[in-house]
C-alpha atoms as a PDB file:
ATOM      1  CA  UNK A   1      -0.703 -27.684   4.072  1.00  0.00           C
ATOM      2  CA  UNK A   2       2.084 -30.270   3.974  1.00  0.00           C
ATOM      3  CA  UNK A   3       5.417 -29.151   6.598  1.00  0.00           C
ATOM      4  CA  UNK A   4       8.469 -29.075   4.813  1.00  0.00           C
ATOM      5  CA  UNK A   5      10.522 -28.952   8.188  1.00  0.00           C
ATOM      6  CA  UNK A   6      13.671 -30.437   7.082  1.00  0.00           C
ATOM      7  CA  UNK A   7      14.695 -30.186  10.609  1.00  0.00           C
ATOM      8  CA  UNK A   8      12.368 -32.822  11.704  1.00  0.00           C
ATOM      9  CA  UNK A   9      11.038 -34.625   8.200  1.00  0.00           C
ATOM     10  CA  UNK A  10      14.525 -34.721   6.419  1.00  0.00           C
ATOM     11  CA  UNK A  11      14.077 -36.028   2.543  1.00  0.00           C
ATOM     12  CA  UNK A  12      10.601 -37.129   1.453  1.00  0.00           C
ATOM     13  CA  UNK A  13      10.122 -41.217   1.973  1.00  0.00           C
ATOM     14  CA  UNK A  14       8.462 -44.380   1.142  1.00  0.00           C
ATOM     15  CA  UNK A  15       5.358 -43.455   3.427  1.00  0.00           C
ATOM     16  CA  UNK A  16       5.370 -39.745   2.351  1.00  0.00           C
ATOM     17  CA  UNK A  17       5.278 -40.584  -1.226  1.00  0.00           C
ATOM     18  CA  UNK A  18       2.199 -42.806  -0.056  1.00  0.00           C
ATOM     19  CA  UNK A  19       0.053 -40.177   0.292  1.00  0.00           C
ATOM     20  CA  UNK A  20      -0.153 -40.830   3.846  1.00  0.00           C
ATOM     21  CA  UNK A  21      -1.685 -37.731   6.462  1.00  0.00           C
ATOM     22  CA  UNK A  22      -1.838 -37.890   9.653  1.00  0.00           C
ATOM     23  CA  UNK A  23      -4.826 -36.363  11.832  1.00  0.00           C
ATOM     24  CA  UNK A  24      -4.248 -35.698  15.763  1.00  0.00           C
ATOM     25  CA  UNK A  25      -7.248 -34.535  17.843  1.00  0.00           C
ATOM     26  CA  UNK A  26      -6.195 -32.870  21.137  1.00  0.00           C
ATOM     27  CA  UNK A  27      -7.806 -31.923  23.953  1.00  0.00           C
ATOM     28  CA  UNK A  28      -5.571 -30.647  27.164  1.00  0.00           C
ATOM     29  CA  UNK A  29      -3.165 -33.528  26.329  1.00  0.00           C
ATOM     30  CA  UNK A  30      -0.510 -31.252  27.791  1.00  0.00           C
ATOM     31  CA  UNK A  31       2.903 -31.874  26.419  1.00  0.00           C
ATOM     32  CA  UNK A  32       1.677 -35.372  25.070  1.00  0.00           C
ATOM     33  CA  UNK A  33       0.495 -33.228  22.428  1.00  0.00           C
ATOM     34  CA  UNK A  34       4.009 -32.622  21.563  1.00  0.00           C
ATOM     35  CA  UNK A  35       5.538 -35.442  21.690  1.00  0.00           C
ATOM     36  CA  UNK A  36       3.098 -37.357  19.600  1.00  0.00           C
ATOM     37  CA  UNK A  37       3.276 -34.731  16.780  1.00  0.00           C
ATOM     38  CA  UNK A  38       7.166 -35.464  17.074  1.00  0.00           C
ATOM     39  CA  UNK A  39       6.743 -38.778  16.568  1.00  0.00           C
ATOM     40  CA  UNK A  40       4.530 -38.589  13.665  1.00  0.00           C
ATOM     41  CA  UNK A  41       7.407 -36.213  11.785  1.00  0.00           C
ATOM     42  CA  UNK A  42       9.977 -38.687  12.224  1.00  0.00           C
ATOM     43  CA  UNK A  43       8.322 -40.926  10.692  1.00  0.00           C
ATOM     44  CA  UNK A  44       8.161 -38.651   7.570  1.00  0.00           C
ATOM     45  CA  UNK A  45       4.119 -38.724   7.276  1.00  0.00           C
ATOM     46  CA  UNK A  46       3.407 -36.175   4.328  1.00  0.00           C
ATOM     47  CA  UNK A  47       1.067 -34.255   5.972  1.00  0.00           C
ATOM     48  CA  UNK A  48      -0.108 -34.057  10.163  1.00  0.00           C
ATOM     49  CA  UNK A  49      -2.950 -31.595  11.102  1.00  0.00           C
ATOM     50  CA  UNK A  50      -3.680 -31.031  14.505  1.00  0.00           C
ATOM     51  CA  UNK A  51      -7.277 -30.278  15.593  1.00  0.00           C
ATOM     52  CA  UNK A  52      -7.866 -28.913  19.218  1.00  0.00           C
ATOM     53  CA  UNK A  53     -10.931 -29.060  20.547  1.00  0.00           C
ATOM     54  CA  UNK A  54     -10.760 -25.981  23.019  1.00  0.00           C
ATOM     55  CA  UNK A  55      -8.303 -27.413  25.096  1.00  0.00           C
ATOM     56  CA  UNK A  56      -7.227 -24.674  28.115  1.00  0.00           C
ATOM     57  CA  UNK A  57      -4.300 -26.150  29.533  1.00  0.00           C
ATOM     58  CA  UNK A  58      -1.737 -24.751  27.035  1.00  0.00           C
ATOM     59  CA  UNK A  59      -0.889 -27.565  25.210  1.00  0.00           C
ATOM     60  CA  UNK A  60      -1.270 -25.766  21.763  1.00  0.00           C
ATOM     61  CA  UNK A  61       0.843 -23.226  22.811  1.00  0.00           C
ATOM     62  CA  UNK A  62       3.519 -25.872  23.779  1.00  0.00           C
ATOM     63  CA  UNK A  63       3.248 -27.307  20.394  1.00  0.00           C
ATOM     64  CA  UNK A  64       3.886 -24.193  18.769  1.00  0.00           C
ATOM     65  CA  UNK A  65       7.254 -23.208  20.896  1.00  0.00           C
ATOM     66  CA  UNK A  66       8.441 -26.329  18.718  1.00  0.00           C
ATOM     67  CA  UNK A  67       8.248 -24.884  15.268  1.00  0.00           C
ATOM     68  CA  UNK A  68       7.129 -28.027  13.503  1.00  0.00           C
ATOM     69  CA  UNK A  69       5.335 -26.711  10.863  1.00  0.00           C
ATOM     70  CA  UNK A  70       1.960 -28.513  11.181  1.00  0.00           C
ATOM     71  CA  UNK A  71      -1.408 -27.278  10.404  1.00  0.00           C
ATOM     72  CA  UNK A  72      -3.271 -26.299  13.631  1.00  0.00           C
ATOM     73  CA  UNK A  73      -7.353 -26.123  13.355  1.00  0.00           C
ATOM     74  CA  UNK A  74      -8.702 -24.800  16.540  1.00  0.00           C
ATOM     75  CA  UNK A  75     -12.795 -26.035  16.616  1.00  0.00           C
ATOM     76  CA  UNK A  76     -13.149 -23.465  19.281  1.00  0.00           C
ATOM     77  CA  UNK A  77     -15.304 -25.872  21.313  1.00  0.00           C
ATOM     78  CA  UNK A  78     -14.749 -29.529  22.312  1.00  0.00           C
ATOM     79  CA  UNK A  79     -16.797 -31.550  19.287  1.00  0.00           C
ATOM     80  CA  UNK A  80     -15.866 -34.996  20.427  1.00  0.00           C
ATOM     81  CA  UNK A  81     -13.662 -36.933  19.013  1.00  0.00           C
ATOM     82  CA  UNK A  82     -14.943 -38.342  15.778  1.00  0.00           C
ATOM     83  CA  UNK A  83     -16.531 -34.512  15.323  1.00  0.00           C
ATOM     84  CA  UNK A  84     -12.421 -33.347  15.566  1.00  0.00           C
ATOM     85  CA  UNK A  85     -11.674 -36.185  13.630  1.00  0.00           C
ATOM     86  CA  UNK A  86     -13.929 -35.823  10.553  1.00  0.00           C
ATOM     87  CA  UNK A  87     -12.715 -32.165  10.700  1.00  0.00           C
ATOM     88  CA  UNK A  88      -9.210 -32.786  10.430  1.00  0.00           C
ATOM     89  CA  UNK A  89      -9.600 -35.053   7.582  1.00  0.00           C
ATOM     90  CA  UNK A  90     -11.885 -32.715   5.622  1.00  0.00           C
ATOM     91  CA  UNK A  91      -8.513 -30.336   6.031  1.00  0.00           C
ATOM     92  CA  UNK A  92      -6.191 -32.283   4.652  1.00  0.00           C
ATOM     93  CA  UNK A  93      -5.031 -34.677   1.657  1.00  0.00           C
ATOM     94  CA  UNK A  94      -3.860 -38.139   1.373  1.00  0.00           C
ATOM     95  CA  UNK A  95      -4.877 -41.325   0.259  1.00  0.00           C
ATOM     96  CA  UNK A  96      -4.357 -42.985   3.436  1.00  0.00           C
ATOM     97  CA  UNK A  97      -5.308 -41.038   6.999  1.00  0.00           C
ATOM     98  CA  UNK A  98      -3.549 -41.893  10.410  1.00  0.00           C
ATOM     99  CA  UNK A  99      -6.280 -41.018  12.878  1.00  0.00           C
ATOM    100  CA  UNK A 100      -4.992 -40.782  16.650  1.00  0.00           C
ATOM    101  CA  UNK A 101      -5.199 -39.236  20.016  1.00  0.00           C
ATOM    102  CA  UNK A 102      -2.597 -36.426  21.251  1.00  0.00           C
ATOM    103  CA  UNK A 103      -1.838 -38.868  24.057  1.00  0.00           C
ATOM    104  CA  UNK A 104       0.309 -41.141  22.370  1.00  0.00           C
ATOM    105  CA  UNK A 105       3.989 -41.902  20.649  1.00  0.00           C
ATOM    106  CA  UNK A 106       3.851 -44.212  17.303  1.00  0.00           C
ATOM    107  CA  UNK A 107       7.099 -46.292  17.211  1.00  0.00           C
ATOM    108  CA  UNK A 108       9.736 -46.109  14.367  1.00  0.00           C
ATOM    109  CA  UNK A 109       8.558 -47.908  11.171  1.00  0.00           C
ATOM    110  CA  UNK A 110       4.974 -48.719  12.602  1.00  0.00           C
ATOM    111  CA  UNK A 111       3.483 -46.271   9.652  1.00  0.00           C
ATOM    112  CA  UNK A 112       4.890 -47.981   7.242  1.00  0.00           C
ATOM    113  CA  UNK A 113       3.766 -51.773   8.694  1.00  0.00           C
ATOM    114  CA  UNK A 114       0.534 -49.929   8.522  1.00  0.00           C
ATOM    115  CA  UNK A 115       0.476 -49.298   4.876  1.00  0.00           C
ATOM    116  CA  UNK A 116       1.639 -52.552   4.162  1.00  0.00           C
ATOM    117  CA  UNK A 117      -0.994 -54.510   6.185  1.00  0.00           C
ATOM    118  CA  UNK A 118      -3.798 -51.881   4.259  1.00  0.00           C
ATOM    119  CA  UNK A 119      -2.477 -52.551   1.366  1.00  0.00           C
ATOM    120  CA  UNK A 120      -1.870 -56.487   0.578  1.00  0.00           C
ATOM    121  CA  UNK A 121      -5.708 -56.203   0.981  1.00  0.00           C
ATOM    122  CA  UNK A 122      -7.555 -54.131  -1.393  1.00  0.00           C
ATOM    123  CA  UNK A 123     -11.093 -54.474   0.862  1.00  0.00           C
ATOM    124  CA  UNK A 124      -9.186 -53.617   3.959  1.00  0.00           C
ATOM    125  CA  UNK A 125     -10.484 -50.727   4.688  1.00  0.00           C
ATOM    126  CA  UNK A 126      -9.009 -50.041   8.778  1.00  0.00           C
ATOM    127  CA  UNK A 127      -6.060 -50.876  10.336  1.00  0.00           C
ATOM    128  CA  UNK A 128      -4.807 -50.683  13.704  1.00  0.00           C
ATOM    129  CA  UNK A 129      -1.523 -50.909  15.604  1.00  0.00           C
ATOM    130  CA  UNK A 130      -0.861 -52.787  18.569  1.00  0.00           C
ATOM    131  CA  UNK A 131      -0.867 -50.426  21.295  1.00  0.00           C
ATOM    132  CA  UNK A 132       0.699 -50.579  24.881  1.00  0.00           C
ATOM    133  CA  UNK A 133       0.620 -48.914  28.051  1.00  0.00           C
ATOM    134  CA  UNK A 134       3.263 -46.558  29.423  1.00  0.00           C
ATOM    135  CA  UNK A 135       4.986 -49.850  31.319  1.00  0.00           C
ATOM    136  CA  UNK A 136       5.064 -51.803  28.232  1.00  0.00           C
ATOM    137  CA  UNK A 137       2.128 -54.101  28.814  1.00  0.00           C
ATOM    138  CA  UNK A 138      -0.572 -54.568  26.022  1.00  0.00           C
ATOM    139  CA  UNK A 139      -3.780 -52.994  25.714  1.00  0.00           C
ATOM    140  CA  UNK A 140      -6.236 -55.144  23.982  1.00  0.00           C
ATOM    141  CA  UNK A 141      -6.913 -52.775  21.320  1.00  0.00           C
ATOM    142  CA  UNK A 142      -8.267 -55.015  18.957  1.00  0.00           C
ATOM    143  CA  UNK A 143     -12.234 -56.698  20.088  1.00  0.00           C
ATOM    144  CA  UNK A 144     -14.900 -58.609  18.626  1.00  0.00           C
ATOM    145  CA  UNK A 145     -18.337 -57.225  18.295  1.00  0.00           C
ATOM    146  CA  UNK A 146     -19.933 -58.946  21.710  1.00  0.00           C
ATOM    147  CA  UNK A 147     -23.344 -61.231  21.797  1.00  0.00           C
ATOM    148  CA  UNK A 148     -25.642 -59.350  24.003  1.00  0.00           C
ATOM    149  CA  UNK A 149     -24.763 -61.995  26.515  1.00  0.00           C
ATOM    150  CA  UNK A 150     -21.022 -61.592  26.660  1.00  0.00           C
ATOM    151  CA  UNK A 151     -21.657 -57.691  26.788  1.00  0.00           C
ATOM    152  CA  UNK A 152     -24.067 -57.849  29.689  1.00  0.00           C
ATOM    153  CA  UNK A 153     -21.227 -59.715  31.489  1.00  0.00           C
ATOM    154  CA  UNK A 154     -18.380 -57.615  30.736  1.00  0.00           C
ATOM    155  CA  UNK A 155     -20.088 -54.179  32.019  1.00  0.00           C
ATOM    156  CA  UNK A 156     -21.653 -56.320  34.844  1.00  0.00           C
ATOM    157  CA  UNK A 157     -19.250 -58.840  36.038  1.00  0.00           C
ATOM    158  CA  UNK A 158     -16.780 -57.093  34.687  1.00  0.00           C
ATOM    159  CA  UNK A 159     -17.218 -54.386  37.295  1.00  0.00           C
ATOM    160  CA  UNK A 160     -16.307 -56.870  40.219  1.00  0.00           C
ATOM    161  CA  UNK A 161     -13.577 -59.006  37.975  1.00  0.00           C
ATOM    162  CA  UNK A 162     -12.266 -58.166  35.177  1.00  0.00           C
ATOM    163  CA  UNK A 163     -10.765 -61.931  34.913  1.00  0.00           C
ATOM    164  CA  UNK A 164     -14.053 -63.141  33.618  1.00  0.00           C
ATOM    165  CA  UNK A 165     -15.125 -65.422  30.559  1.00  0.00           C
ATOM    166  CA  UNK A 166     -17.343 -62.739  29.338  1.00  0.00           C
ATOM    167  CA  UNK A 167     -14.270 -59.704  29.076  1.00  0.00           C
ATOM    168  CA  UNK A 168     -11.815 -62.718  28.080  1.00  0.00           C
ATOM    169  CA  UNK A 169     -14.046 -62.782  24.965  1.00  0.00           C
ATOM    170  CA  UNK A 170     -14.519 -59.331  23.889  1.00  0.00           C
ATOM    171  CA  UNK A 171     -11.489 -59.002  24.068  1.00  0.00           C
ATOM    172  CA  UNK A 172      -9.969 -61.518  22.804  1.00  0.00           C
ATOM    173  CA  UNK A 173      -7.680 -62.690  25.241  1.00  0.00           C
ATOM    174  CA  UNK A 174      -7.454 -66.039  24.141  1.00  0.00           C
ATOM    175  CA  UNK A 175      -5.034 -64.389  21.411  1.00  0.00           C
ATOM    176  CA  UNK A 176      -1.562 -63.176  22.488  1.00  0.00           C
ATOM    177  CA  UNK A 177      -2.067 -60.267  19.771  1.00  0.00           C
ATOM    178  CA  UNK A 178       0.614 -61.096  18.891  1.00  0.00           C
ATOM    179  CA  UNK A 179       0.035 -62.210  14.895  1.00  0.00           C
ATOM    180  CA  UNK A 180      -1.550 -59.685  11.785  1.00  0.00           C
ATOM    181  CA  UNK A 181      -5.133 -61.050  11.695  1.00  0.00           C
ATOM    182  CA  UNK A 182      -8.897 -59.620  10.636  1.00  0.00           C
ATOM    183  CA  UNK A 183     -11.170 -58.285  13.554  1.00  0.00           C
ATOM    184  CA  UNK A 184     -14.319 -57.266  14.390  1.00  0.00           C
ATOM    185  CA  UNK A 185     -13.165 -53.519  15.627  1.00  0.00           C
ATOM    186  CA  UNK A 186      -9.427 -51.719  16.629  1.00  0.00           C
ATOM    187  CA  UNK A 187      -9.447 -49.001  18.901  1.00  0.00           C
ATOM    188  CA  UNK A 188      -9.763 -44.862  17.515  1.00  0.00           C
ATOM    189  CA  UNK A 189      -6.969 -44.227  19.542  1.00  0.00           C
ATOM    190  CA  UNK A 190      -4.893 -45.134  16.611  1.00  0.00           C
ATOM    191  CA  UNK A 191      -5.780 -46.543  12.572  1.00  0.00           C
ATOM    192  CA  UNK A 192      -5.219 -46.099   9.575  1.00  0.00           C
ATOM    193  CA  UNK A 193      -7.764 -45.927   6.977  1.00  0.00           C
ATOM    194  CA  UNK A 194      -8.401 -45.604   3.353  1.00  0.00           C
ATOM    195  CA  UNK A 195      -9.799 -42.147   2.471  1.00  0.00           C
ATOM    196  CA  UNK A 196     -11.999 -43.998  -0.025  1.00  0.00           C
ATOM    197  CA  UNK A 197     -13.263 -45.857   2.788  1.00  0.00           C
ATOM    198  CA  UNK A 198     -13.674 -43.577   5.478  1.00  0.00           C
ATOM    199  CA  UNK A 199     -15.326 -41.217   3.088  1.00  0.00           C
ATOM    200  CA  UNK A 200     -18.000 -43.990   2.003  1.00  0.00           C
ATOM    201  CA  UNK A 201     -18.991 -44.356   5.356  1.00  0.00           C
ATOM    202  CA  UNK A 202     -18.954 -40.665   6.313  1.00  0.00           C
ATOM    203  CA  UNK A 203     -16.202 -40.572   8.801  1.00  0.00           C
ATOM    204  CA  UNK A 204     -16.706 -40.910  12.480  1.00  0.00           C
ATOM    205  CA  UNK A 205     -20.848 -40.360  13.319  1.00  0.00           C
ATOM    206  CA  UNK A 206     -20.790 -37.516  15.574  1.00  0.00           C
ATOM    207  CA  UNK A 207     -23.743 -38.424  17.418  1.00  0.00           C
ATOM    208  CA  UNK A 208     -21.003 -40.036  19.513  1.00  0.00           C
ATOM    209  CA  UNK A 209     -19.523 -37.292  21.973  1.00  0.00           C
ATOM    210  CA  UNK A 210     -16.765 -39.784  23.640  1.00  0.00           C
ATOM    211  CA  UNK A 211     -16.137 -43.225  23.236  1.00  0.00           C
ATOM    212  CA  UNK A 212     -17.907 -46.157  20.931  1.00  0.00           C
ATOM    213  CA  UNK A 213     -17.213 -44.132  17.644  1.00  0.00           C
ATOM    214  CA  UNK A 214     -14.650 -46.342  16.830  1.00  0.00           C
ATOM    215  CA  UNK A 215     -16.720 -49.725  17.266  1.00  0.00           C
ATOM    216  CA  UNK A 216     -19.394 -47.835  14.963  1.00  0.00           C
ATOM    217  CA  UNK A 217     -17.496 -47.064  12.393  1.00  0.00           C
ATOM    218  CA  UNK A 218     -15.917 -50.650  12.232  1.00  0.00           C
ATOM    219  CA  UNK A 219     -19.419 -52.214  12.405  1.00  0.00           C
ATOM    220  CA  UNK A 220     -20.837 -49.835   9.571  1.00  0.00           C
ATOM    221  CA  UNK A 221     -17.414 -50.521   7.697  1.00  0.00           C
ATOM    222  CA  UNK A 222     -18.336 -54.501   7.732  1.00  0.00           C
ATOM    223  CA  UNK A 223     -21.460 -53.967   6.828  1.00  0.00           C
ATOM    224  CA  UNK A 224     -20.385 -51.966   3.969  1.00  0.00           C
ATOM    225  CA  UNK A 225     -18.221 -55.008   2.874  1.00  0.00           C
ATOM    226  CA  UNK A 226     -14.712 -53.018   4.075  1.00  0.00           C
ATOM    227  CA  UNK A 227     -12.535 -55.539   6.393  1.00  0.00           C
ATOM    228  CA  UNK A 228     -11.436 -54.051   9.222  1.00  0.00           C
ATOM    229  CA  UNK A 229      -7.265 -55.235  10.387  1.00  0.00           C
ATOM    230  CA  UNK A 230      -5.040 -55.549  12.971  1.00  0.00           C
ATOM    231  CA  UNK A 231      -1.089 -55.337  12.521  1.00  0.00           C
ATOM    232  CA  UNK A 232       1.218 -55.953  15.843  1.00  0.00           C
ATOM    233  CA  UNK A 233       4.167 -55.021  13.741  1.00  0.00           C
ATOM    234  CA  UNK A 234       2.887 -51.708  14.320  1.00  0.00           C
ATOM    235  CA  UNK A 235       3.387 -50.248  17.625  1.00  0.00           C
ATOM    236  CA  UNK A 236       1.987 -46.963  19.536  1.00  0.00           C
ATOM    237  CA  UNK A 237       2.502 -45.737  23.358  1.00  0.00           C
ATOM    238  CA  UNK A 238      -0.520 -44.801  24.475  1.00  0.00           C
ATOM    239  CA  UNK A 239      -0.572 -42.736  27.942  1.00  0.00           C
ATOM    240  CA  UNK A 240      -4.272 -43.096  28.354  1.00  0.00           C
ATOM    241  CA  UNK A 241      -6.834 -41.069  29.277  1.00  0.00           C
ATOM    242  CA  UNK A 242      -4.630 -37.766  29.682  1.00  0.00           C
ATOM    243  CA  UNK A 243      -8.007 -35.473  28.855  1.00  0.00           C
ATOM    244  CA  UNK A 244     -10.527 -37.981  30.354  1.00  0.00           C
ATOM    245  CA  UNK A 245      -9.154 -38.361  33.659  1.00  0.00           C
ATOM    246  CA  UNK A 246     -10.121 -33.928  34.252  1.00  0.00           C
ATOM    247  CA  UNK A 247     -13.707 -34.999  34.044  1.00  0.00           C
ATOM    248  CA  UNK A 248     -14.283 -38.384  35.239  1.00  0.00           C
ATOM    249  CA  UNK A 249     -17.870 -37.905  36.117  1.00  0.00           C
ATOM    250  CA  UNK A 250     -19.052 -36.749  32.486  1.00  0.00           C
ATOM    251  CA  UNK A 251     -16.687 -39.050  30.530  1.00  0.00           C
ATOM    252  CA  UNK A 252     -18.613 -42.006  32.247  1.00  0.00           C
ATOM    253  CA  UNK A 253     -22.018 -40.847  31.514  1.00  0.00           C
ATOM    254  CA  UNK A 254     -20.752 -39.940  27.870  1.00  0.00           C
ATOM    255  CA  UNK A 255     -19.138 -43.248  27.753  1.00  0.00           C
ATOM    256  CA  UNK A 256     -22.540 -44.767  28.568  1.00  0.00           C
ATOM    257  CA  UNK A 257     -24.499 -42.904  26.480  1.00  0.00           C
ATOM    258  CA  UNK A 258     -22.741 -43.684  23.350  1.00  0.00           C
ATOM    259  CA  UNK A 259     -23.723 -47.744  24.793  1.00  0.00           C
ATOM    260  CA  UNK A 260     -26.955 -47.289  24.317  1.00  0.00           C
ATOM    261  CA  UNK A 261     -26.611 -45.201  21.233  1.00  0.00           C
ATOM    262  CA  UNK A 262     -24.542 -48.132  19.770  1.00  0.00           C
ATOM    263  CA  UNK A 263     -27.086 -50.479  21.370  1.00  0.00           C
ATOM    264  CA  UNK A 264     -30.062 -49.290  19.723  1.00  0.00           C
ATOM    265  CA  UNK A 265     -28.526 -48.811  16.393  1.00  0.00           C
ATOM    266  CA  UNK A 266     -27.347 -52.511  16.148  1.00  0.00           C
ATOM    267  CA  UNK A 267     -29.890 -54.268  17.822  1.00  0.00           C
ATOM    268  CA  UNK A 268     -31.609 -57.094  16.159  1.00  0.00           C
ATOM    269  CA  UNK A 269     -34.785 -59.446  16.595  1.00  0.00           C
ATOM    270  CA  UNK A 270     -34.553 -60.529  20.579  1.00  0.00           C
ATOM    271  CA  UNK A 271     -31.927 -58.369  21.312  1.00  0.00           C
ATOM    272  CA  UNK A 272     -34.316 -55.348  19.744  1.00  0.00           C
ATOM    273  CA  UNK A 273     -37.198 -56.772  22.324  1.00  0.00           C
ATOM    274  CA  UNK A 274     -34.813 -56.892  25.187  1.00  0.00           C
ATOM    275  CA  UNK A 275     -33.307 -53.489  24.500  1.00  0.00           C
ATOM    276  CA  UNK A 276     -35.301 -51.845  27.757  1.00  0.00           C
ATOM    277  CA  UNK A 277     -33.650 -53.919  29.926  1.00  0.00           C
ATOM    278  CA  UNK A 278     -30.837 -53.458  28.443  1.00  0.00           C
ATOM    279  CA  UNK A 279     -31.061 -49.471  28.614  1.00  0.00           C
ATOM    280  CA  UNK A 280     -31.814 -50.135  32.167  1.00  0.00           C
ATOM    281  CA  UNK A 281     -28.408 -51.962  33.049  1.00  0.00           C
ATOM    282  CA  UNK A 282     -26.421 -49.619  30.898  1.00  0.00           C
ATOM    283  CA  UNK A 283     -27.914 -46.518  33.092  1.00  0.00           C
ATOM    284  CA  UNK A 284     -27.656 -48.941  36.449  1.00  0.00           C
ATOM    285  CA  UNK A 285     -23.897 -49.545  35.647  1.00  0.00           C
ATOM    286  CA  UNK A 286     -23.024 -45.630  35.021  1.00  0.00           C
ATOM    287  CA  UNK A 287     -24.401 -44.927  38.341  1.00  0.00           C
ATOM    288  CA  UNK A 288     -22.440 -47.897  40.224  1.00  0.00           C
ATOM    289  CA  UNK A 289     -19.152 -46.527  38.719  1.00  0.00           C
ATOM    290  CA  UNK A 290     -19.863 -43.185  39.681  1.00  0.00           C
ATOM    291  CA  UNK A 291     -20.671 -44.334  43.451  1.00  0.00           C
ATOM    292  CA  UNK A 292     -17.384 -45.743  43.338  1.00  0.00           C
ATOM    293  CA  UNK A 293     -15.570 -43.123  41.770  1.00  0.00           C
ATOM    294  CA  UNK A 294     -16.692 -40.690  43.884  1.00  0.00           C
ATOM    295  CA  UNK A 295     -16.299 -43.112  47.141  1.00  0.00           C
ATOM    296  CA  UNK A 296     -12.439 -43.997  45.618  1.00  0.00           C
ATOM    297  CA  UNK A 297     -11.751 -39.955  45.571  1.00  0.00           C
ATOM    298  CA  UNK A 298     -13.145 -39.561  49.165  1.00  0.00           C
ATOM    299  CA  UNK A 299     -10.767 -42.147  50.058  1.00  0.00           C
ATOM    300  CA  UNK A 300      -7.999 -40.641  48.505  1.00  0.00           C
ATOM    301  CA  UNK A 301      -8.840 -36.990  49.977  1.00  0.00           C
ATOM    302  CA  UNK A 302      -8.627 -39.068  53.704  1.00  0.00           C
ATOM    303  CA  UNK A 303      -5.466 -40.504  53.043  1.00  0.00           C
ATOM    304  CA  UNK A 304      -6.732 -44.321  52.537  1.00  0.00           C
ATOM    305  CA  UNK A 305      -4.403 -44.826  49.650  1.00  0.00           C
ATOM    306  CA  UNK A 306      -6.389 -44.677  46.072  1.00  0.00           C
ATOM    307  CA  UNK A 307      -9.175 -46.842  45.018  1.00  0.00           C
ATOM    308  CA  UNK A 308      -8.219 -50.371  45.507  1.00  0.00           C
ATOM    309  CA  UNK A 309     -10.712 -51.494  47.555  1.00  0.00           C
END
């Protein structure tokens, strides 16, 4: 299964020899898809398997014009992303597994800053990158597990202001991100994991169709005595949303969904009592950004110039 594209991979290196594979779930990333694969050869991985999840928009067929030599699994229907995750990494070898989106270009030498930070740390058991937007500017990718508080007011004030104490905190934007440090979670869009880890906990739960797979897994990988990383040394472009943005609508009530899944599952003593009310708000707050979605696309259809309003 490994490519031996000398065209792209050249002679085998430091992070090849590190049994290090590289897992890409795509759905209709377009020619994201592409260029992320690219950027995963070049960095000499020494193995990348792409799983597409029934995407339709030709993006497979793209990647294939290239000739990069990659393994392709086509699910034939759109499992989710921990579902196309877990089945990518049952196809291929490796001690460690790069697990990432289609949507996004990892930076020269950010693989290997990746091993390193994994492996100082023998309970380390996830690591992620630092990860920016197209325009350069950070994307707090790594979070602390909120107090029921704090996450009430980032999905409630959060949905007026996101300048807010409550966001500030979850994310943890009283830290530049700037320095290697432990965390509570780091965002699927891009880690690196042990295989012995992310086989003890069973991969990605695939109860979770979209979204809040990643803070699960990070919470069941503390609990399981794994530390979970975060390593700015490490950079990926991340374009955002490429698939998500086709089906706003359902990616919101997915989104909100796998809340309350992750909810339920971690709730303890007063937060288990309150968990009703909590359900409530979760479902309030999917309808309110639906309103506005749909209101903010109405706008745009009129000519009133995109959502900002």
């Amino acid at each position: 299964m490994t490519s031996t594209s000398t065209d792209h991979r050249g002679a085998v290196s430091d992070v090849a020899s590190l049994g290090v594979a590289a897992v890409v779930v795509n759905f209709n990333g377009g020619d994201h898809l592409a260029d992320c694969v690219k950027s995963l050869l070049s960095e000499r991985v020494g193995e990348v398997v792409v799983v597409d999840n029934g995407s339709s928009d030709g993006s497979l067929k793209m990647l294939r014009e290239f000739e990069l030599g990659v393994k392709v699994i086509e699910s034939g229907w759109n499992r989710g992303y921990g579902g196309g995750a877990n089945l990518g990494v049952a196809a291929c070898g490796g001690e460690f597994l790069l697990v990432c989106n289609s949507d996004l270009v990892v930076q020269p030498g950010s693989i290997g800053s990746l091993v390193e930070a994994i492996g100082n740390d023998p309970l380390v058991g996830i690591v992620g990158p630092r990860l920016v937007e197209l325009d350069g500017s950070l994307y707090p990718s790594a979070r602390c597990f909120p107090s029921l508080g704090d996450a009430i007011g980032h999905g409630l004030v959060g949905l007026v202001t996101k300048d807010n104490r409550f966001s500030k905190r979850y994310k943890m934007l009283g830290w530049d991100h700037a320095s290697s440090r432990q965390v509570d979670w780091v965002s699927g869009a891009c880690f690196l994991a042990r295989r012995k880890a992310y086989t003890a906990l069973g991969g990605f739960d695939e109860s979770y169709f979209m979204y809040m797979e990643d803070v699960d897994l990070c919470w069941r990988a503390w609990n399981a005595g794994w530390r979970v990383a975060y390593e700015p040394s490490a950079t990926v472009v991340h374009a955002q949303g490429v698939s998500t943005a086709r089906s706003p609508y359902a990616m919101t009530l997915a989104h909100h969904r796998s809340l309350l899944r992750f909810v339920s599952r971690t709730s303890r003593g007063t937060s288990r009592i309150l968990l009703p009310a909590v359900a409530a708000g979760i479902v309030g707050r999917a309808c309110i950004i639906c309103v506005r979605d749909a209101v903010g696309r109405g706008r745009e259809r009129l000519g009133f110039g995109g959502r900002n309003y």
